[in-house]
Protein backbone atom coordinates (compact mmCIF):
# COMPACT_ATOMS: atom_id res chain seq x y z
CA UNK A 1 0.00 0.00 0.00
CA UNK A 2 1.39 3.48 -0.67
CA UNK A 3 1.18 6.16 2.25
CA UNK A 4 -2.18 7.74 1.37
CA UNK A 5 -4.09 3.79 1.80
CA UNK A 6 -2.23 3.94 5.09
CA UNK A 7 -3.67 7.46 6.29
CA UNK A 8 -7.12 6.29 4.96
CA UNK A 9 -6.88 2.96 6.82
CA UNK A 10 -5.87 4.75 10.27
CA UNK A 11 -8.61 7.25 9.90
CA UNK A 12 -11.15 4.20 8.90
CA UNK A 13 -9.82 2.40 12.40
CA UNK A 14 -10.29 6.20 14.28
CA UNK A 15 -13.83 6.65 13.03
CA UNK A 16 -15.00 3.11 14.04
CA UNK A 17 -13.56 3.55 16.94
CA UNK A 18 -15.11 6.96 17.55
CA UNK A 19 -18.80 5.57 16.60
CA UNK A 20 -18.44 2.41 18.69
CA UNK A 21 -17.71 4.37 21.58
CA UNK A 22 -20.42 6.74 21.19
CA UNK A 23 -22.73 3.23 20.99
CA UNK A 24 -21.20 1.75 24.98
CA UNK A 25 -23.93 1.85 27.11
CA UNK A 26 -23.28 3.34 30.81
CA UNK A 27 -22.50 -0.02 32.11
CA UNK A 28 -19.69 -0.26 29.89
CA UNK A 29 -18.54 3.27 29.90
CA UNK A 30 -18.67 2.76 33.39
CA UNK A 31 -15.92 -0.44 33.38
CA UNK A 32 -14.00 1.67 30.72
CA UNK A 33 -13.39 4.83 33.30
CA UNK A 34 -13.23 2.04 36.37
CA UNK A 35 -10.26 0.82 34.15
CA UNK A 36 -8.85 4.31 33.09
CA UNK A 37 -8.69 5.33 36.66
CA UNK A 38 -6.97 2.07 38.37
CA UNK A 39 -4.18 2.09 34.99
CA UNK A 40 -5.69 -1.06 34.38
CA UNK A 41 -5.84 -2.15 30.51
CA UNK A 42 -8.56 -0.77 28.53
CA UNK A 43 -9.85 -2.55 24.97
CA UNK A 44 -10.86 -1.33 22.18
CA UNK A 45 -14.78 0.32 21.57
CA UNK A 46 -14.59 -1.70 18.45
CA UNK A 47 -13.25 -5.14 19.92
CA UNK A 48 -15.95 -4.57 23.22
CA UNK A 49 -18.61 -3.78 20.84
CA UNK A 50 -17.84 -6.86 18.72
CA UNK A 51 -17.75 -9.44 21.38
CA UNK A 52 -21.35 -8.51 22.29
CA UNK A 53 -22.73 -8.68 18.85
CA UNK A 54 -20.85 -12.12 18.11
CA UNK A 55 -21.61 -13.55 21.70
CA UNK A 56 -25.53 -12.36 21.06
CA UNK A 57 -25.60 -13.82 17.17
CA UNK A 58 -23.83 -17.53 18.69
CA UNK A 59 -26.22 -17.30 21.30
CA UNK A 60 -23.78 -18.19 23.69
CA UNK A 61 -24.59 -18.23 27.27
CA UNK A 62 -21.69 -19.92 28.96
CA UNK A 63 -18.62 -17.93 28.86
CA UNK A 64 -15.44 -17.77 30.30
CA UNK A 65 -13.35 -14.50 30.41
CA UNK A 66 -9.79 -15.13 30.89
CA UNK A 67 -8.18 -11.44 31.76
CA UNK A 68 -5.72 -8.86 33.05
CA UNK A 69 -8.07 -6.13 34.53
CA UNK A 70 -10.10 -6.48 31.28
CA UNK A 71 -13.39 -4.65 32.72
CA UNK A 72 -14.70 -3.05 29.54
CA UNK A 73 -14.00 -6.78 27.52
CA UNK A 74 -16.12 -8.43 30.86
CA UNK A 75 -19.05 -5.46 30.70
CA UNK A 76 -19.30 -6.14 27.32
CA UNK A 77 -19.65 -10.14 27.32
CA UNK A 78 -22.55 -9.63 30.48
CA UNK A 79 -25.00 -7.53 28.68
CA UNK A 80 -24.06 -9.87 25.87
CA UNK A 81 -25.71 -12.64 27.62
CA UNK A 82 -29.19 -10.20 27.82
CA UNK A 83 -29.67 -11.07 31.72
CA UNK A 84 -29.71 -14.89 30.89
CA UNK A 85 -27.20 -18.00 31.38
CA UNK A 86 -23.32 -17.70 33.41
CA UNK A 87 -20.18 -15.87 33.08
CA UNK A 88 -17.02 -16.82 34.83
CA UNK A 89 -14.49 -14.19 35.33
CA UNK A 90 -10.81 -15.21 35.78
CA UNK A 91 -7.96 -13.21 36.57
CA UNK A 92 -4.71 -14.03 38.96
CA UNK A 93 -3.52 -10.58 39.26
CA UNK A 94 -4.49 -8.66 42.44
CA UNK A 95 -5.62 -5.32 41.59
CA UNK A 96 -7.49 -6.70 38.13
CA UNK A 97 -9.30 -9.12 40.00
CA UNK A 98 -10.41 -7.30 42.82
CA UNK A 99 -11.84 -4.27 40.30
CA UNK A 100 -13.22 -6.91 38.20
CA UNK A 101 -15.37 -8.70 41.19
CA UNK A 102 -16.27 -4.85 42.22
CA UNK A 103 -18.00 -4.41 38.71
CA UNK A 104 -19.88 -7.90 38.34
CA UNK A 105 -21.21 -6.88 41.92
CA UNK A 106 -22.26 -3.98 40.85
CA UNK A 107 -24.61 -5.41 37.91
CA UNK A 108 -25.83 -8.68 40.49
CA UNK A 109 -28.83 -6.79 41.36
CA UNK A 110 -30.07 -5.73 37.65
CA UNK A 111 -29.32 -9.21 35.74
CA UNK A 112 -30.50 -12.64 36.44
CA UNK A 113 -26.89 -14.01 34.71
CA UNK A 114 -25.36 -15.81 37.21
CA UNK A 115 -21.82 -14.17 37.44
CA UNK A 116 -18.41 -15.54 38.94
CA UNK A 117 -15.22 -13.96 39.37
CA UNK A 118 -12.55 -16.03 40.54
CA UNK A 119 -8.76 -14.80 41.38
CA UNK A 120 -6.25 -17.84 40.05
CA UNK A 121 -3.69 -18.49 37.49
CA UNK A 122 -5.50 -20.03 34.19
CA UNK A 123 -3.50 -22.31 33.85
CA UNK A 124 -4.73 -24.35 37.63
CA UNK A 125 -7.89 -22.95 37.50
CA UNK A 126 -9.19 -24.15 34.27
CA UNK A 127 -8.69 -27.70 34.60
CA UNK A 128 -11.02 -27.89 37.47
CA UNK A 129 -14.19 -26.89 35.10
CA UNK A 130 -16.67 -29.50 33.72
CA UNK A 131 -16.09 -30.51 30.05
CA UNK A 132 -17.88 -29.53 27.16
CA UNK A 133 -19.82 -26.77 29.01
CA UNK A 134 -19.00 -23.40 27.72
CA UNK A 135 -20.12 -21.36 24.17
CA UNK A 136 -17.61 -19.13 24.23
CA UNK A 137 -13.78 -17.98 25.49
CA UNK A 138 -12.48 -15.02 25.48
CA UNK A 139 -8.70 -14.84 26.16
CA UNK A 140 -7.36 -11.00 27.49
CA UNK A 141 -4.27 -9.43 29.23
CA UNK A 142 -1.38 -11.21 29.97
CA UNK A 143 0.31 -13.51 27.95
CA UNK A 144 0.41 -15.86 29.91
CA UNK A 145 -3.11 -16.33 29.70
CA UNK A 146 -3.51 -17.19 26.00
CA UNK A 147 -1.39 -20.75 25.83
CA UNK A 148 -3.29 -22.41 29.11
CA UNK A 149 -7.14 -20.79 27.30
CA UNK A 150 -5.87 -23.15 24.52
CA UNK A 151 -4.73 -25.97 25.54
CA UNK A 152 -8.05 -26.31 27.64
CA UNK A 153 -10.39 -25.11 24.83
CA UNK A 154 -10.82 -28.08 23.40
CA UNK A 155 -11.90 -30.28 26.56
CA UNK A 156 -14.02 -26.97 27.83
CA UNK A 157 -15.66 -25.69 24.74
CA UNK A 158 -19.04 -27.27 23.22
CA UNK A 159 -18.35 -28.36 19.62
CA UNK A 160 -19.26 -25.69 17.47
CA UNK A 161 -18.08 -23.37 20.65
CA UNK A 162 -15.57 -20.68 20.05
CA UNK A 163 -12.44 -19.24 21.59
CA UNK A 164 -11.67 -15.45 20.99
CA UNK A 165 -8.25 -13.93 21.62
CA UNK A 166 -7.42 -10.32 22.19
CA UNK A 167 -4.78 -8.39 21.45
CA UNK A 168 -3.67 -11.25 18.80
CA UNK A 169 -1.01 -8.97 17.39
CA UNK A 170 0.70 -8.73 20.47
CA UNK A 171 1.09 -4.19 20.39
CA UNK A 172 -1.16 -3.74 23.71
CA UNK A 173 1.65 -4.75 26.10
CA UNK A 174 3.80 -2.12 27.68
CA UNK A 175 7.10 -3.91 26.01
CA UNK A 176 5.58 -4.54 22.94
CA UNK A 177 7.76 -2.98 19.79
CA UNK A 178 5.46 -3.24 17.02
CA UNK A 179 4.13 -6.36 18.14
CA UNK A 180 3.74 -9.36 14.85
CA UNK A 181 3.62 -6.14 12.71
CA UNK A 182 7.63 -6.08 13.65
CA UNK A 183 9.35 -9.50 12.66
CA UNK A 184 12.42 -8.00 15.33
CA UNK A 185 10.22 -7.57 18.33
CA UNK A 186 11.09 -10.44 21.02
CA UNK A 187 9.30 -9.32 23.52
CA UNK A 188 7.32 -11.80 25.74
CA UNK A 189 3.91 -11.60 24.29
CA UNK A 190 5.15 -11.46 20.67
CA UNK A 191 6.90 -14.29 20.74
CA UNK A 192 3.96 -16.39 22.06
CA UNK A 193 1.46 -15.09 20.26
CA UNK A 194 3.84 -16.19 16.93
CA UNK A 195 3.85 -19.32 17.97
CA UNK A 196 0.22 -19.86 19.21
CA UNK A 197 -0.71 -18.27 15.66
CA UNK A 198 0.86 -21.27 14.25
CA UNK A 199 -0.41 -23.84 16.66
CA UNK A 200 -4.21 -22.78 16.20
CA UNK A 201 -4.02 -22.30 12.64
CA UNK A 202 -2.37 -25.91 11.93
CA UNK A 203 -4.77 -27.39 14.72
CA UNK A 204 -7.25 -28.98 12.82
CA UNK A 205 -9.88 -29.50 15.38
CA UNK A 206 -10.30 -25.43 14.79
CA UNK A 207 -11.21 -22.83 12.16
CA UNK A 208 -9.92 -19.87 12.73
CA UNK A 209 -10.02 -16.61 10.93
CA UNK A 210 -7.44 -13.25 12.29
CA UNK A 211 -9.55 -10.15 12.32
CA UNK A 212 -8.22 -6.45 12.43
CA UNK A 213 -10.38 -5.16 15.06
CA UNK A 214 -8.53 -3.35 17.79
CA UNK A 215 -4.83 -4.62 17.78
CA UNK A 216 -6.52 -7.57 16.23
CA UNK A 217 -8.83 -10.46 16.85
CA UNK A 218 -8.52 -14.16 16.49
CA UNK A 219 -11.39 -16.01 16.86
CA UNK A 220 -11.12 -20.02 16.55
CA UNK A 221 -13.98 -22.09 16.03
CA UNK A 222 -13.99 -25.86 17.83
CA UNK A 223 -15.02 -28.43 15.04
């Protein structure tokens, strides 16, 4: 592309962005400035707004959020479920997982979702869940999140169930050079998310498809 498809393409992502932040309801505006104000991580209006509409379309109403602080991504995915079926939060850092519990508390009272936030590494925590029980999993935050999501996502997900990773070009983190847009950035979440790029892609008990929403999307299908 020459440099004038590049300044149309950033001011394409800028004006979705605008209009899908204009669109958050006060619930969700409400997680964003939560998230603002505590320095936690805060998605994109585009990638929030998305998640709702694909969650609503699959009708999915088991879901696991796997996150870093991710408030707006966890506002988004309960008014996704439209006051019905369960959402598990999970997040081992301290500070994310305390604001997190503080918004799904907030929302107990207006929903009849049953909603769960539980503070643990993914990697222990998922294990201990019953098979074959959940629509949809969303993977957030850390990188060290993303490889324990997959490896489980087959034994947790209902066939036809999806898994949906954040930040799949790796430019949200703080050491993040570029991200998979820069072959010579090594840093941590990079490098993983190279390799788990592979992994899914070849993994034939997936489709997958890598979307440019936000610092882009990859959403994986289970067969």
């Amino acid at each position: 592309m020459d440099k004038r498809s590049y300044i149309n393409h950033a001011k394409a992502w800028e004006c979705i962005e605008d209009h899908e932040a204009a669109r958050e309801t006060p619930f969700v505006r409400h997680a964003r400035t939560l998230a603002q104000q505590t320095q936690l991580p805060v998605c994109s209006a585009a990638v929030g707004g998305l998640l709702n509409t694909y969650e609503t379309l699959t009708r999915a109403s088991s879901v696991i959020v796997i996150g870093t602080g991710s408030l707006v991504e966890t506002a988004q995915l309960v008014e996704g479920l439209h006051g019905e079926g369960k959402l598990t939060a999970v997040d081992s850092s301290v500070q994310g997982g305390a604001q997190v519990r503080m918004l799904l508390k907030s929302m107990e009272d207006d929903t009849r979702t049953t909603l769960r936030m539980v503070s643990a590494q993914p990697g222990v925590y998922l294990q201990r869940l019953n098979g074959a029980d959940y629509d949809l999993i969303v993977v957030c935050g850390d990188a060290s999140n993303y490889e324990p999501a997959y490896e489980q996502a087959p034994r947790l997900l209902k066939h036809g169930g999806t898994i949906v990773f954040t930040d799949a070009l790796a430019m949200a983190s703080p050491q993040a050079k570029g991200g998979l847009t820069n072959p010579a950035d090594r840093s941590a979440k990079a490098v993983m998310m190279r390799g788990l790029l592979d992994r899914i892609e070849e993994d034939e008990r997936f489709v997958t498809a890598l979307t440019p929403a936000g610092t882009g999307l990859l959403i994986a299908g289970y067969r």
